[in-house]
Protein backbone atom coordinates (compact mmCIF):
# COMPACT_ATOMS: atom_id res chain seq x y z
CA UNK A 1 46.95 -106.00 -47.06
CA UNK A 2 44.51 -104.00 -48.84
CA UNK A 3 41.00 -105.60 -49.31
CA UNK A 4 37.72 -104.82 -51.47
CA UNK A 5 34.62 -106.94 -49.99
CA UNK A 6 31.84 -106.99 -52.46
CA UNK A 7 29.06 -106.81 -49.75
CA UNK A 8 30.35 -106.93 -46.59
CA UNK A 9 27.32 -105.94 -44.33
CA UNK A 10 25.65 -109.60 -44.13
CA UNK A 11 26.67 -112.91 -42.23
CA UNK A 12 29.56 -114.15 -44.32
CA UNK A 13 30.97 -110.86 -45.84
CA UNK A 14 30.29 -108.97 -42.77
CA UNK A 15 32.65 -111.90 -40.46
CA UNK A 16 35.13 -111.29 -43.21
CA UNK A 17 35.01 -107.54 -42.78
CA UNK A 18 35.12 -107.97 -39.32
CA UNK A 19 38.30 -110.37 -39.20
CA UNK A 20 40.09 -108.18 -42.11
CA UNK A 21 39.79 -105.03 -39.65
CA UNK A 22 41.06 -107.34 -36.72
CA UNK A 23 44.26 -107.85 -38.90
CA UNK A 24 44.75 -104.29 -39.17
CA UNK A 25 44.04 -104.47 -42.97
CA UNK A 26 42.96 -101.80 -44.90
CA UNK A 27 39.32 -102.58 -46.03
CA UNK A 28 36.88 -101.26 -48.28
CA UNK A 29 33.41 -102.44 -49.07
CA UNK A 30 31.29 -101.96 -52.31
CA UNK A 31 27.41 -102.28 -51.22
CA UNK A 32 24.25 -100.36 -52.16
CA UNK A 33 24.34 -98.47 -48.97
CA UNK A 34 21.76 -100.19 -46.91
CA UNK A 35 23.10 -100.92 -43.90
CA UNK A 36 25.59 -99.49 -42.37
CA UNK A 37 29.21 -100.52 -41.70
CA UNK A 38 31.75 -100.77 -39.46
CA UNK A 39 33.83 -97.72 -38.24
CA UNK A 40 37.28 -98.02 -39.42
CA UNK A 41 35.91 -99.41 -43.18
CA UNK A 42 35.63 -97.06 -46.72
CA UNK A 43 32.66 -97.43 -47.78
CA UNK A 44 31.89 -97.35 -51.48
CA UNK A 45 28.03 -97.28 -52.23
CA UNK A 46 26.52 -98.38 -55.36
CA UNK A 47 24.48 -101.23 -57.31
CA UNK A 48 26.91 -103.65 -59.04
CA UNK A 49 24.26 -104.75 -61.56
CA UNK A 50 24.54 -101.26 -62.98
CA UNK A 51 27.32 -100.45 -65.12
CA UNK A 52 27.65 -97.12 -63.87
CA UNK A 53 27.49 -97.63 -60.44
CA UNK A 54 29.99 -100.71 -60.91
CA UNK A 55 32.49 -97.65 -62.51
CA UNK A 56 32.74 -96.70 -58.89
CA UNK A 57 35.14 -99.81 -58.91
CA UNK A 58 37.32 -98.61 -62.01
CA UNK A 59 39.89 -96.75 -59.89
CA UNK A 60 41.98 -98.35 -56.99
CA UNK A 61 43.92 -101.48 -56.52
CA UNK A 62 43.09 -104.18 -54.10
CA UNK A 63 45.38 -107.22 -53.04
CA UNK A 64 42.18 -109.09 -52.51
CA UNK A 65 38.50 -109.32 -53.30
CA UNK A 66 36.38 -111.33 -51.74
CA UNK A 67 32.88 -111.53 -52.83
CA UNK A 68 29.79 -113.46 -51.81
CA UNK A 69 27.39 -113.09 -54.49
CA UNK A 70 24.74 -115.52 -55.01
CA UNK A 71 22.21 -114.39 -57.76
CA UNK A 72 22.67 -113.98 -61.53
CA UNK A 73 26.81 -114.70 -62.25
CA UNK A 74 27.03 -112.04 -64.51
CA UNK A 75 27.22 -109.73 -61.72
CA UNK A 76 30.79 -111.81 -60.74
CA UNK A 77 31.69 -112.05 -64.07
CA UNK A 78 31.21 -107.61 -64.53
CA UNK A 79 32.78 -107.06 -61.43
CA UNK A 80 35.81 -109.72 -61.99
CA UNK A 81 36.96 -108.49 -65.42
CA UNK A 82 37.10 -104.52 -64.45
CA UNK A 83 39.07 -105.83 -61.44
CA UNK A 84 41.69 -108.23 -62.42
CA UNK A 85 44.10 -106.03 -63.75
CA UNK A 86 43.94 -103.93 -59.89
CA UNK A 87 43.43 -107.01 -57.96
CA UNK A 88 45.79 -109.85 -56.73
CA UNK A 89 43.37 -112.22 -55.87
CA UNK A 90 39.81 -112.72 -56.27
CA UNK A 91 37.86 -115.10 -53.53
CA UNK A 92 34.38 -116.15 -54.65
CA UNK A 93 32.66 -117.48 -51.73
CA UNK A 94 30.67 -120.09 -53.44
CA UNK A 95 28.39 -123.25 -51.94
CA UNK A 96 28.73 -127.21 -51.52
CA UNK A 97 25.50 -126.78 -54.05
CA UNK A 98 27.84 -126.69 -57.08
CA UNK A 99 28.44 -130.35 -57.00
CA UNK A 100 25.50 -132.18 -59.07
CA UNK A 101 22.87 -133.35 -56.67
CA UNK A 102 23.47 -135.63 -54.71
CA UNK A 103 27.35 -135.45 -54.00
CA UNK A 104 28.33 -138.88 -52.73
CA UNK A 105 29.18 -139.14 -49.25
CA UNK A 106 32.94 -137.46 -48.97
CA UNK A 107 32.81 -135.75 -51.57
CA UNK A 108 35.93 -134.10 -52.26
CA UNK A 109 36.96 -130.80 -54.51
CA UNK A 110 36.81 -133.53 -58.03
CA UNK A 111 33.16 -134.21 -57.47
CA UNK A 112 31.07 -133.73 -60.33
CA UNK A 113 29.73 -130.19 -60.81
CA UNK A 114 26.38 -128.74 -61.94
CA UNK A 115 26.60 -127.36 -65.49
CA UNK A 116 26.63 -123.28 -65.40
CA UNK A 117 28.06 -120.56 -67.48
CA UNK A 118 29.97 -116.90 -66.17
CA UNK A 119 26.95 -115.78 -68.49
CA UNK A 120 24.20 -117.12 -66.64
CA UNK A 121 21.13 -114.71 -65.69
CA UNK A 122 18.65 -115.05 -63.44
CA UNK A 123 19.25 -119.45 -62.71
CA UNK A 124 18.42 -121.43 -59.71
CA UNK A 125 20.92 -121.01 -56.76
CA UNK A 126 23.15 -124.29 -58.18
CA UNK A 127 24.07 -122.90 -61.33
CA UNK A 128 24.28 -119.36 -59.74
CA UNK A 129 26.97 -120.22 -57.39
CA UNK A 130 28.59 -122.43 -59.97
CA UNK A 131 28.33 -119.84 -63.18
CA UNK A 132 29.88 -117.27 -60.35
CA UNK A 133 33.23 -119.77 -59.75
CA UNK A 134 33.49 -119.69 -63.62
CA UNK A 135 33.46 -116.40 -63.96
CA UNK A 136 36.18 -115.63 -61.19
CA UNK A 137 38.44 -118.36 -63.06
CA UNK A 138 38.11 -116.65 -66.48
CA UNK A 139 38.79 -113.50 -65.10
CA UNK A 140 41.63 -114.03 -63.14
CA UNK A 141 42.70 -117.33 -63.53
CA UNK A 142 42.93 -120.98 -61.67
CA UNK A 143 45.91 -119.80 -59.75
CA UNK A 144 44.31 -116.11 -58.40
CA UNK A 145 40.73 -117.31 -58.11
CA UNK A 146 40.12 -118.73 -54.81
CA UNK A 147 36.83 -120.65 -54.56
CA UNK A 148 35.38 -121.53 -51.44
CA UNK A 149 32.36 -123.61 -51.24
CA UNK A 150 30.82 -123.55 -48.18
CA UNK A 151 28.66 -125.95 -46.68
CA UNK A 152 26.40 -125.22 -43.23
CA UNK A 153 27.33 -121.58 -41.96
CA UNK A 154 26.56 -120.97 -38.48
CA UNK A 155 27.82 -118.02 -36.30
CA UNK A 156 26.75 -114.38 -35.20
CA UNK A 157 25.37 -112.25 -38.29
CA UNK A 158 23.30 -115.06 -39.89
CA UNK A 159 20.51 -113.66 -41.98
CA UNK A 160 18.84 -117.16 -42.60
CA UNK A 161 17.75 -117.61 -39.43
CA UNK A 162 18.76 -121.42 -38.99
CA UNK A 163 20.16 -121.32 -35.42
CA UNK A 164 18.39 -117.94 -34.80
CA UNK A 165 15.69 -119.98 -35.02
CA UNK A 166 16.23 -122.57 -32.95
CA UNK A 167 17.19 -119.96 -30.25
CA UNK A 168 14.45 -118.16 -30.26
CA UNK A 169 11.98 -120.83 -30.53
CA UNK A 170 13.83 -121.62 -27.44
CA UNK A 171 13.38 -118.63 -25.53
CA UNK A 172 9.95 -118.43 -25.76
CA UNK A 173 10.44 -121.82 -23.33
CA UNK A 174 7.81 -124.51 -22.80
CA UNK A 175 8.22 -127.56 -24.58
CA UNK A 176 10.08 -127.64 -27.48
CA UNK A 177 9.37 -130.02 -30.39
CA UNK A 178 13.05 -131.78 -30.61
CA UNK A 179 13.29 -133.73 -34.16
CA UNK A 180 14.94 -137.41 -34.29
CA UNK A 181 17.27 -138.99 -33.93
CA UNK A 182 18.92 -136.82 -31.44
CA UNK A 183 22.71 -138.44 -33.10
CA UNK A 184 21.93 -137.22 -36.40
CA UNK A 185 25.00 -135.80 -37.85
CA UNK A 186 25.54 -132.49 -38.28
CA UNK A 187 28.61 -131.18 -40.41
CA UNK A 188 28.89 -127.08 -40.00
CA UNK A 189 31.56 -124.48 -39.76
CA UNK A 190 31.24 -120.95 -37.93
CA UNK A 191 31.17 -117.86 -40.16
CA UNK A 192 34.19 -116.29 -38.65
CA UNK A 193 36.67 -119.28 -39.18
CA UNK A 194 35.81 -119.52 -42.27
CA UNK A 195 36.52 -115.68 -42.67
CA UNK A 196 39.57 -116.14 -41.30
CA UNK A 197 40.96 -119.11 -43.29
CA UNK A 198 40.14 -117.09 -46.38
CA UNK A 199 41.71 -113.93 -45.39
CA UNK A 200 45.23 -116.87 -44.78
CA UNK A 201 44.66 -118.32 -47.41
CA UNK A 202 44.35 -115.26 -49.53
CA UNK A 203 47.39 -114.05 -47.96
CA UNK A 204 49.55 -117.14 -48.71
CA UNK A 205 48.29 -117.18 -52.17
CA UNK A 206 46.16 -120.12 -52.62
CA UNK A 207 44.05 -120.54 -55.26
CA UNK A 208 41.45 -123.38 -56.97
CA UNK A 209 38.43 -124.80 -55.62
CA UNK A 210 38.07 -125.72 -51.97
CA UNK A 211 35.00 -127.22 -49.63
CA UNK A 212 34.61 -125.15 -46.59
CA UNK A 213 32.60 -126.28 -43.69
CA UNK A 214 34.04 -128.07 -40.53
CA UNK A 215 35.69 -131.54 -40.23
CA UNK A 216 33.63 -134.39 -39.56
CA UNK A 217 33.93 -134.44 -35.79
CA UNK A 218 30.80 -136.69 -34.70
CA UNK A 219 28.87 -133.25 -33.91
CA UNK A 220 25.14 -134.37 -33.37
CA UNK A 221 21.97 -132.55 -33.69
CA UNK A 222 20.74 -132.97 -30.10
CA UNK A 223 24.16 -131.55 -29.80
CA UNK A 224 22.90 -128.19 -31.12
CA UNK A 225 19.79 -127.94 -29.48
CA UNK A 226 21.75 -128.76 -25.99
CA UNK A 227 23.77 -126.31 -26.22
CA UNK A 228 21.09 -123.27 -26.97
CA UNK A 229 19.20 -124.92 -24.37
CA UNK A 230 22.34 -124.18 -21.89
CA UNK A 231 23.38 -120.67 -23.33
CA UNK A 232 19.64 -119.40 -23.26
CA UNK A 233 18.89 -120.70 -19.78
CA UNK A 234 22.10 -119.39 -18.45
CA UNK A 235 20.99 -115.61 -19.51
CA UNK A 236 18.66 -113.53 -17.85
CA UNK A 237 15.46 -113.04 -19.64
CA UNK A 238 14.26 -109.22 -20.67
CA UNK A 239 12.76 -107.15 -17.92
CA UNK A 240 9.23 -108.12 -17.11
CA UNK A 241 9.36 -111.44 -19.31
CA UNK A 242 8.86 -114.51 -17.49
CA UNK A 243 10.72 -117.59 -19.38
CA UNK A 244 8.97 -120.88 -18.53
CA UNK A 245 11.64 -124.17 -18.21
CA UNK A 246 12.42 -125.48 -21.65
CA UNK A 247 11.65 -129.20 -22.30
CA UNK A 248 13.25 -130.95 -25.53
CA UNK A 249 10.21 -133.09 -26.75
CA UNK A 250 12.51 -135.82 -28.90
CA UNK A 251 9.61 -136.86 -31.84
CA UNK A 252 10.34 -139.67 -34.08
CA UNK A 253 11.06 -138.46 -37.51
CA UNK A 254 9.04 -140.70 -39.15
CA UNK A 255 5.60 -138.82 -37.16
CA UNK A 256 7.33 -135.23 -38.22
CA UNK A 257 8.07 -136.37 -42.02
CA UNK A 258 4.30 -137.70 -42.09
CA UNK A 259 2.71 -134.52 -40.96
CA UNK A 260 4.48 -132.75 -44.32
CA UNK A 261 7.11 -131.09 -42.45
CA UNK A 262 10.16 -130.96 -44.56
CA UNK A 263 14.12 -131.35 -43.40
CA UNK A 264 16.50 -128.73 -43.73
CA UNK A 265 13.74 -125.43 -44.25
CA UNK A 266 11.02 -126.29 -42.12
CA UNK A 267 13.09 -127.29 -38.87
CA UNK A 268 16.59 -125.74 -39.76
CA UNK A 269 19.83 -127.61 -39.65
CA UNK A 270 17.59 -130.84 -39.18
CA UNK A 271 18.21 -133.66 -41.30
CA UNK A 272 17.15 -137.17 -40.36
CA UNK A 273 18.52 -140.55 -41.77
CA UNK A 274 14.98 -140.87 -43.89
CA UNK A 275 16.60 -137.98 -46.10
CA UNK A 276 19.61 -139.80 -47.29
CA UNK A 277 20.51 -137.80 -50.25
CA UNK A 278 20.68 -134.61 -47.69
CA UNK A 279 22.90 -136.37 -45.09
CA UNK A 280 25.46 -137.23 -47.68
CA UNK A 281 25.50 -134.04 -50.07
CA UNK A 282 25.50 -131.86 -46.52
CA UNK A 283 27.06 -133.62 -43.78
CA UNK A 284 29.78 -135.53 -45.02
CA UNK A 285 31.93 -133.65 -47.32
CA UNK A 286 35.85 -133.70 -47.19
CA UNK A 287 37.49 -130.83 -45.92
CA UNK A 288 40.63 -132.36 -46.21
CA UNK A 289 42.53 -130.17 -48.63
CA UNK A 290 41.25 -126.62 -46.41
CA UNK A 291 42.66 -128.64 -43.32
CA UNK A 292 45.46 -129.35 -44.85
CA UNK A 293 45.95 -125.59 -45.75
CA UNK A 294 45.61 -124.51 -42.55
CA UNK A 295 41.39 -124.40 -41.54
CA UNK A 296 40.75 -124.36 -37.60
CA UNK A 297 37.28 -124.53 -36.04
CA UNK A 298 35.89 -123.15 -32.95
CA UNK A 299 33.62 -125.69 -30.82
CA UNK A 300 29.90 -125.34 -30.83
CA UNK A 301 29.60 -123.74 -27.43
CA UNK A 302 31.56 -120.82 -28.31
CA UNK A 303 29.16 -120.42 -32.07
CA UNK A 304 26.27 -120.82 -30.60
CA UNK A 305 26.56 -118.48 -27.37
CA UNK A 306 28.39 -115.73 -29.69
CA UNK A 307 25.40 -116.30 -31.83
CA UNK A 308 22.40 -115.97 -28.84
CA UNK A 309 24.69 -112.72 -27.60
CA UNK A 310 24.75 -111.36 -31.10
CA UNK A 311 21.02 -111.96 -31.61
CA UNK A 312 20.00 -110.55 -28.39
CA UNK A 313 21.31 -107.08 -29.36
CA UNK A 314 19.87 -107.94 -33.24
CA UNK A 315 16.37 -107.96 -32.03
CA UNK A 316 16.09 -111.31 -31.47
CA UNK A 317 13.08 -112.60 -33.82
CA UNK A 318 12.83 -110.05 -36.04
CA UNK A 319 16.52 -111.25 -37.49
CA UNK A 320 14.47 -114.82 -37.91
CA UNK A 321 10.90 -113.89 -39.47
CA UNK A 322 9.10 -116.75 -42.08
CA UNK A 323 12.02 -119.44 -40.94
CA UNK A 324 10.92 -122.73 -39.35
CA UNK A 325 7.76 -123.89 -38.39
CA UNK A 326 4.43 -122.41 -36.69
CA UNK A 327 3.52 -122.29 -33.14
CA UNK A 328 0.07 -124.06 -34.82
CA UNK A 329 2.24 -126.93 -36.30
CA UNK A 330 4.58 -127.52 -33.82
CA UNK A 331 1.57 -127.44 -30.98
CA UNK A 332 -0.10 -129.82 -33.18
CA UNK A 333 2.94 -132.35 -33.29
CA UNK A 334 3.28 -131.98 -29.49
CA UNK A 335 -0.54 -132.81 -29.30
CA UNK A 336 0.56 -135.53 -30.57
């Protein structure tokens, strides 16, 4: 199989580079040349909000394109239409966001959407993601589009910095501010399943709109922190940096929530039964129909110590800078 990733140097493009090469696929990437990629990929270098640098595209043919933009949906709908005559397939990896806030709890793929257009500009992150899965339809059609919208990533690669975060706040050690309830749900999939269930279902020919995040398997939140608590204790520190034991200090939410401290941004991957609309819209979607075509998930323990390993070698904090709370705020909390 021959695939064109449209990115491919960044958390989700970069697992899908990363299981295409695995498969012995021929891959190429489109990027502006900013970081570098794998060996064994061709490398095609150029802005794709420039017409002349998206001509670099106008020669070859791809079986599949997978693409992960999420700013103006132009860019998708530029890049789709000089590409569907040379392309089997086009993948948009799109976001749960698309459904019009808040999706009821199980949402499935006929929830309603957010309205968008494959003409949009510059538009908040909804209609971006949304305007870009209308723009791979028109171009190629329901039955070659693939959309995939994706709900929590976690895994190695992440350039967000949710579970970065946590680890590293973590291996500073001390005691660590631990947001209740520790059995709120969490609902997440790891980068590199998803990667591969694309790359399948590419391959079997699937097309239309699919949610992509993990099954609802009564994974918890103290869950998570647990297990970086387990992978960063079982590692050996850097030379000549002493780790002090790491304490989970469980807080009531309502004490957190009161101090201004928001779900989701300000502790990552926290979200506590007071936000309601964010449980439902982001922890219990239906991933029936990907299931049913074929998606597998790794447990926790393996993402999140492939994701400590990864960030180790990734310079550790500096992958993670302006995510989660301060030292100040969380001291402050602890203070009680």
């Amino acid at each position: 199989m021959r695939v064109l990733i449209l990115g491919g140097t960044e958390f989700a493009g970069r697992a899908v580079v990363a299981a295409a090469l695995a498969r012995g696929w021929d891959v190429t990437v489109f990027n502006r040349g900013t970081r570098p990629v794998p060996e064994g990929v061709t490398a095609l270098t150029g802005d794709r909000t420039r017409p002349a640098d998206l001509a670099v595209l106008a020669d070859g043919s791809w079986d599949v394109v997978v693409d992960t933009w999420a700013a103006a949906p132009t860019a998708v709908r530029d890049a789709a239409r000089l590409l569907a005559d040379r392309a089997g397939r086009y993948v948009y990896v799109s976001s749960c966001s698309v459904y019009t806030w808040p999706a009821p709890p199980d949402s499935d793929e006929s929830a309603p959407l957010v309205t968008a257009s494959a003409d949009g500009g510059e538009v908040p992150y909804a209609e971006a993601k949304r305007g870009g899965e209308l723009a791979a339809a028109e171009a190629f059609g329901p039955d070659r589009s693939l959309l995939v919208r994706a709900g929590l990533l976690l895994g190695p690669w992440e350039n967000i910095g949710r579970l970065p975060w946590w680890l590293s706040r973590i291996a500073r050690g001390g005691t660590v501010l631990a947001p209740g309830p520790a059995d709120a749900p969490v609902q997440y999939i790891d980068v590199r399943d998803m990667a591969e269930w694309i790359l399948s279902a590419a391959a079997a020919g699937l097309g239309g709109p699919y949610n992509m995040v993990g099954e609802q398997r009564g994974t918890a939140f103290g869950d998570v922190l647990a297990e970086c608590v387990r992978v960063v204790s079982e590692s050996p520190p850097p030379e000549a940096v002493s780790r002090e034991p790491v304490e989970l200090r469980w807080t009531p939410a309502e004490r957190i929530l009161a101090a201004g401290v928001s779900p989701w941004t300000d502790l990552p991957i926290w979200v506590p039964p007071q936000a309601a609309d964010l449980v439902g819209a982001l922890y219990t979607l239906n991933v029936g129909r990907a299931e049913a075509a074929g998606l597998r998930c790794r447990p926790l323990a393996e993402t999140v110590a492939d994701t400590w390993e990864w960030l180790r070698g990734a310079g550790g904090e500096l992958s993670v800078a302006g995510v989660g709370i301060s030292p100040e705020t969380e001291a402050r909390l602890l203070a009680g």
